[in-house]
Protein backbone atom coordinates (compact mmCIF):
# COMPACT_ATOMS: atom_id res chain seq x y z
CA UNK A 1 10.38 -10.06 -27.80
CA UNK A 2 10.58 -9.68 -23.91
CA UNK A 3 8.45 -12.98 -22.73
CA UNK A 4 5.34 -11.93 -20.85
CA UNK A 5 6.01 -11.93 -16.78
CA UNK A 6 4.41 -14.81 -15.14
CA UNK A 7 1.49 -13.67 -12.87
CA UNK A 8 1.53 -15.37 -9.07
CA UNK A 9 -0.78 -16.60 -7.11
CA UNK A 10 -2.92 -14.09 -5.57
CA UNK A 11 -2.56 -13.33 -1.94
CA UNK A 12 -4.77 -16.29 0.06
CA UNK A 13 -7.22 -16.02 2.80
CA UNK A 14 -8.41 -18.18 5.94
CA UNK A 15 -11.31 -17.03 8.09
CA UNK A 16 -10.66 -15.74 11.51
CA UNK A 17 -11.88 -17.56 14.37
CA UNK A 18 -14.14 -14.61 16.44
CA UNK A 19 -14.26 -16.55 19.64
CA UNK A 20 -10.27 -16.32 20.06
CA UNK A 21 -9.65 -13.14 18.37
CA UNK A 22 -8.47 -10.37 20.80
CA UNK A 23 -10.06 -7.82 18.83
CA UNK A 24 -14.08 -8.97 19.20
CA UNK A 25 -15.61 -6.16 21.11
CA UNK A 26 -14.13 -3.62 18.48
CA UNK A 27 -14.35 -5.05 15.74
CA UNK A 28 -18.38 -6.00 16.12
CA UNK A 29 -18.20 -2.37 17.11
CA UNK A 30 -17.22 -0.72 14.54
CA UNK A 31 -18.01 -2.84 11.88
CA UNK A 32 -21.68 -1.32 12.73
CA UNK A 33 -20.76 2.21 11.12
CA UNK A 34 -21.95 4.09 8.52
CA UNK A 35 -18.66 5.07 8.14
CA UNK A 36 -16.14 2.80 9.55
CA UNK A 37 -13.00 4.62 7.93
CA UNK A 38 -10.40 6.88 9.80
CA UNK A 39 -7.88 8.93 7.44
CA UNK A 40 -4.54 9.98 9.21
CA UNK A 41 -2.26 12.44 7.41
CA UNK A 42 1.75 13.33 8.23
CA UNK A 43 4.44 14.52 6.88
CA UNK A 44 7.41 12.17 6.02
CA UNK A 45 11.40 12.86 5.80
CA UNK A 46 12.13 11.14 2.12
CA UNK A 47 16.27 12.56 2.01
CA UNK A 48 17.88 9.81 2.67
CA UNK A 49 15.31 7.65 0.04
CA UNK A 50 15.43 10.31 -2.35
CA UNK A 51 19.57 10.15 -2.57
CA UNK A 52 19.04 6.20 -3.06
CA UNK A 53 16.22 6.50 -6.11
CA UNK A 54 18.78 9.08 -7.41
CA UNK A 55 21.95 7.08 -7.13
CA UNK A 56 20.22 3.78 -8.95
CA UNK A 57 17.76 5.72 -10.59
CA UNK A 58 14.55 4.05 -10.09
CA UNK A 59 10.86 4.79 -9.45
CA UNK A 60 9.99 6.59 -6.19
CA UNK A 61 6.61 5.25 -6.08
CA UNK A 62 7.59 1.64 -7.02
CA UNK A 63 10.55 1.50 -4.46
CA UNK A 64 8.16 3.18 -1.54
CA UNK A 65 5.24 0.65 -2.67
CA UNK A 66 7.75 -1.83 -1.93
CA UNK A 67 8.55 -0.44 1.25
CA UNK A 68 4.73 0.32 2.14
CA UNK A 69 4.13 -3.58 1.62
CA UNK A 70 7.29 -4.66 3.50
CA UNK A 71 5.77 -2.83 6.71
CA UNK A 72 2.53 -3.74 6.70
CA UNK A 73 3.21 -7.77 6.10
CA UNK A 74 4.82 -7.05 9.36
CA UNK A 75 1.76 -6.09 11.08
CA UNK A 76 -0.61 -9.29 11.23
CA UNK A 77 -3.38 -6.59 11.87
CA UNK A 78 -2.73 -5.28 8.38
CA UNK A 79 -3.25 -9.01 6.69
CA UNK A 80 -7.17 -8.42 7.80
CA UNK A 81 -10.15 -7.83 5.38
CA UNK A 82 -13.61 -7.87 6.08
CA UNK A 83 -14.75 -10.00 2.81
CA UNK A 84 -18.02 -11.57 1.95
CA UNK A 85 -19.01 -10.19 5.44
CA UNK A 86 -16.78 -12.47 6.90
CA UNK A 87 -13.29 -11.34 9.01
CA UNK A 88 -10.53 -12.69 7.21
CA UNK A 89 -6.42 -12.98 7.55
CA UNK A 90 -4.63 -13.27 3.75
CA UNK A 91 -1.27 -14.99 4.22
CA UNK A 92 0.61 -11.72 2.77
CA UNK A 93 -0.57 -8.32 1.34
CA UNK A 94 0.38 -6.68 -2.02
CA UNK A 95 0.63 -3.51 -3.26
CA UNK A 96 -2.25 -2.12 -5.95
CA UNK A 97 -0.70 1.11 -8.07
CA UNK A 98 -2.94 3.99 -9.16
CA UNK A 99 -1.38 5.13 -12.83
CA UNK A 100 -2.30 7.47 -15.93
CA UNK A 101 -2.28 6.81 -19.28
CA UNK A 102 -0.58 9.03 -21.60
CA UNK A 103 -4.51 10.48 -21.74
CA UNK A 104 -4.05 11.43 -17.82
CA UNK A 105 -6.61 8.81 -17.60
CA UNK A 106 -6.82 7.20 -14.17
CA UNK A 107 -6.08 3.14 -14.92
CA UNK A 108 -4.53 0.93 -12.08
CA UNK A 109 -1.97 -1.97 -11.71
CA UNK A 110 -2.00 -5.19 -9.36
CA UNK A 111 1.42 -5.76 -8.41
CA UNK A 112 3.21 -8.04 -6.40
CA UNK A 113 5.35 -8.73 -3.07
CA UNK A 114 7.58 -11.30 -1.92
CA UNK A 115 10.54 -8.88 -0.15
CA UNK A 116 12.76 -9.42 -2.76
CA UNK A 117 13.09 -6.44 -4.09
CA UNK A 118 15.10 -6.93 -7.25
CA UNK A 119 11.86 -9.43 -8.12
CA UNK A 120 9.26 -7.44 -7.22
CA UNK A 121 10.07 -4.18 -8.29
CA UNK A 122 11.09 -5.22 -12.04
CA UNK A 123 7.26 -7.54 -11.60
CA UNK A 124 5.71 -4.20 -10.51
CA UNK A 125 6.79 -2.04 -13.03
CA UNK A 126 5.75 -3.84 -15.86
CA UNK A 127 2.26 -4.36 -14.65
CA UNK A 128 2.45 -0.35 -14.14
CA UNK A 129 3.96 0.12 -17.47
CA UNK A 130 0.88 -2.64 -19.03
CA UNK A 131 -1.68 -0.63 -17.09
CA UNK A 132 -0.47 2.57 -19.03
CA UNK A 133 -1.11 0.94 -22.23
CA UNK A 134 -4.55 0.17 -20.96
CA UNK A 135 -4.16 -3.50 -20.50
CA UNK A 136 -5.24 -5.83 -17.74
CA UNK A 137 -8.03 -3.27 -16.62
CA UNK A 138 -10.92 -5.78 -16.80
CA UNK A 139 -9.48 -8.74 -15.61
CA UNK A 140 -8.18 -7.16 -12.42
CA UNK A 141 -8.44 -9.74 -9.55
CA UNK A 142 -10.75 -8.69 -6.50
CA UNK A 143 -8.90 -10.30 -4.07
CA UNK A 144 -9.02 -7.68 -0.48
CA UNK A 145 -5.23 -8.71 0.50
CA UNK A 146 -3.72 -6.06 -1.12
CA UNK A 147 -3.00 -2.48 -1.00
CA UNK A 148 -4.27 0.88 -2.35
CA UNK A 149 -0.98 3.16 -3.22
CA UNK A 150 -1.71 6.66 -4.98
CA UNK A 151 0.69 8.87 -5.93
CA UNK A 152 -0.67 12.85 -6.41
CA UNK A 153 2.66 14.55 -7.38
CA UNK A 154 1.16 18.11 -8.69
CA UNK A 155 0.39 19.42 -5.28
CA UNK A 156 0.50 19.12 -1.32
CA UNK A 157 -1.81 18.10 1.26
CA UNK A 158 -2.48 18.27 4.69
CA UNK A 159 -5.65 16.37 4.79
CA UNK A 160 -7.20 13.71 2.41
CA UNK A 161 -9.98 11.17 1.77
CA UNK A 162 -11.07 8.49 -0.52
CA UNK A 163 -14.25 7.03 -1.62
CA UNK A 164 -15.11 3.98 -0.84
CA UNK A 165 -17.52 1.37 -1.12
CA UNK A 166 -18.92 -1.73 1.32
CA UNK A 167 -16.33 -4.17 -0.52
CA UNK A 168 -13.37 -2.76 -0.24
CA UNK A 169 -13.73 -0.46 2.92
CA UNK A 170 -11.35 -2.75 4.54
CA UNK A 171 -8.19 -2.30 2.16
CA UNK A 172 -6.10 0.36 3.34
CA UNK A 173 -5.22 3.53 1.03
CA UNK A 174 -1.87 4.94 0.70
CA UNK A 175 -1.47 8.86 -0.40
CA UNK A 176 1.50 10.35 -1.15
CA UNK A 177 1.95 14.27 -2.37
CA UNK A 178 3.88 16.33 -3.68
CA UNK A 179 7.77 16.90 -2.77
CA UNK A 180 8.75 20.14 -1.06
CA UNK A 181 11.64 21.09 1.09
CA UNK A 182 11.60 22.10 4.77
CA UNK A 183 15.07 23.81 5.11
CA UNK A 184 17.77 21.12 4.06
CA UNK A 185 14.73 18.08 3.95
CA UNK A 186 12.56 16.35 1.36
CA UNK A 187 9.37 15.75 3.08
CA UNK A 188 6.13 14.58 1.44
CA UNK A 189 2.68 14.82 2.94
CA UNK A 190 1.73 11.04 3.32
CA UNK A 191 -1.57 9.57 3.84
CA UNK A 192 -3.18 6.33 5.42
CA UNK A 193 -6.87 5.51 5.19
CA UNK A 194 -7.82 2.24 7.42
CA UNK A 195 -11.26 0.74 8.71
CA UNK A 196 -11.46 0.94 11.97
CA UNK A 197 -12.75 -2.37 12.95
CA UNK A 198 -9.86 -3.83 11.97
CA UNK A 199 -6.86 -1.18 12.63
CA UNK A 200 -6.61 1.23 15.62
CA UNK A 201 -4.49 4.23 16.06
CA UNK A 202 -1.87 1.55 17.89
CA UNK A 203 -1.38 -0.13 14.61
CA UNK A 204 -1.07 2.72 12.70
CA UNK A 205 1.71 4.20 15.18
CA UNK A 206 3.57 0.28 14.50
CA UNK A 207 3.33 1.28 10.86
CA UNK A 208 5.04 4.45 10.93
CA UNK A 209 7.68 3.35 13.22
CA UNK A 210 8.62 0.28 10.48
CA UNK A 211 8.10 3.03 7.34
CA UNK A 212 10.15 6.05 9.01
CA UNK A 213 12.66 3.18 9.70
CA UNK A 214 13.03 1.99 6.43
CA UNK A 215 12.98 5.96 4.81
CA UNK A 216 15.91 6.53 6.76
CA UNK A 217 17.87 3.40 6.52
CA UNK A 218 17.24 2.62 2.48
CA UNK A 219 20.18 0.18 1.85
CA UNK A 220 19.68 -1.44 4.83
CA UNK A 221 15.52 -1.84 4.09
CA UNK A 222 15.88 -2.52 0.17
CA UNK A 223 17.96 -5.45 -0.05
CA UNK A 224 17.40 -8.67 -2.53
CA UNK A 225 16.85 -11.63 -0.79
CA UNK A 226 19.26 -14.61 -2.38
């Protein structure tokens, strides 16, 4: 029998200092809304990703988690939370999968990130594959530094939005859709949901630079660290 994967230490956080942070006025501006969210939606080139999941024949949404997580720990703006009603910074963010059962039922699956990719995807994919089998579904842990990735493969989208509730407002949402062709391209709509107290449009635009960057240069973006 396969020995159970060891779980790691959940992401940490520190409390930010409000009298030195650059983003005060915002921040205590914003964090005043009803509804302090802002969802973006584009459309993203996935060929050249696509031709690597097919050549080693792995998970797209495992391998673009991956990818999602390696961006954003790149941003220190995306290591911020709002939690207990304090502003926070976690030491690294992690990626959070949205599953089904073989029931279609909705169940989800804490992963894990490091940036070695061999590591984290075979982690990932077994807390997936546990999730499926309804396990670790009441023990989840509530820590904010990670990340919300859905995957909604049955149809398109040019426009999305998530619930949300006070405590987790602050962790950004990932959407992808489903896979179509625009002449010789794989594209997928692709979605980003971030509170805006904490993330402007700047931020965002840093994102997509880093993700369109690694979508087009996969072996160069998925490598194992030694």
């Amino acid at each position: 029998m396969q020995e159970e994967m060891k779980i790691p230490q959940a992401p940490q956080a520190t409390e930010v200092n409000l009298d030195t942070y650059s983003r005060r006025w915002a921040y205590e501006h914003f964090i005043t809304f009803d509804m302090p969210v802002i969802s973006r939606t584009m459309q993203l080139d996935i060929t050249k990703l696509r031709e690597y999941i097919k050549t080693h024949k792995l998970s797209f949404m495992l391998i673009f988690g991956f990818l999602v997580a390696k961006a954003m720990n790149d941003i220190p703006e995306f290591h911020h939370r709002i939690q207990d009603d304090l502003l926070v910074n976690f030491d690294r963010i992690i990626p959070s999968f949205t599953a089904l059962t073989p029931d279609n039922i909705i169940c989800f699956a804490k992963g894990n990130y490091t940036d070695n990719f061999d590591h984290d995807y075979l982690y990932n994919a077994d807390r997936v594959a546990r999730a499926k089998r309804g396990l670790d579904q009441n023990d989840l842990d509530k820590s904010q530094g990670q990340i919300f990735l859905t995957n909604i493969p049955w149809y398109s989208f040019t426009s999305i939005h998530h619930p949300f509730s006070k405590n987790n407002a602050s962790i950004p949402i990932i959407s992808t859709g489903k896979i179509y062709k625009e002449n010789s391209r794989e594209k997928i709509p692709f979605a980003i949901q971030t509170h805006h107290a904490l993330v402007d449009g700047y931020h965002v635009g840093l994102f997509m630079e880093k993700i369109e960057n690694f979508l087009e240069n996969p072996y160069e973006s998925i490598k194992t660290k030694k």
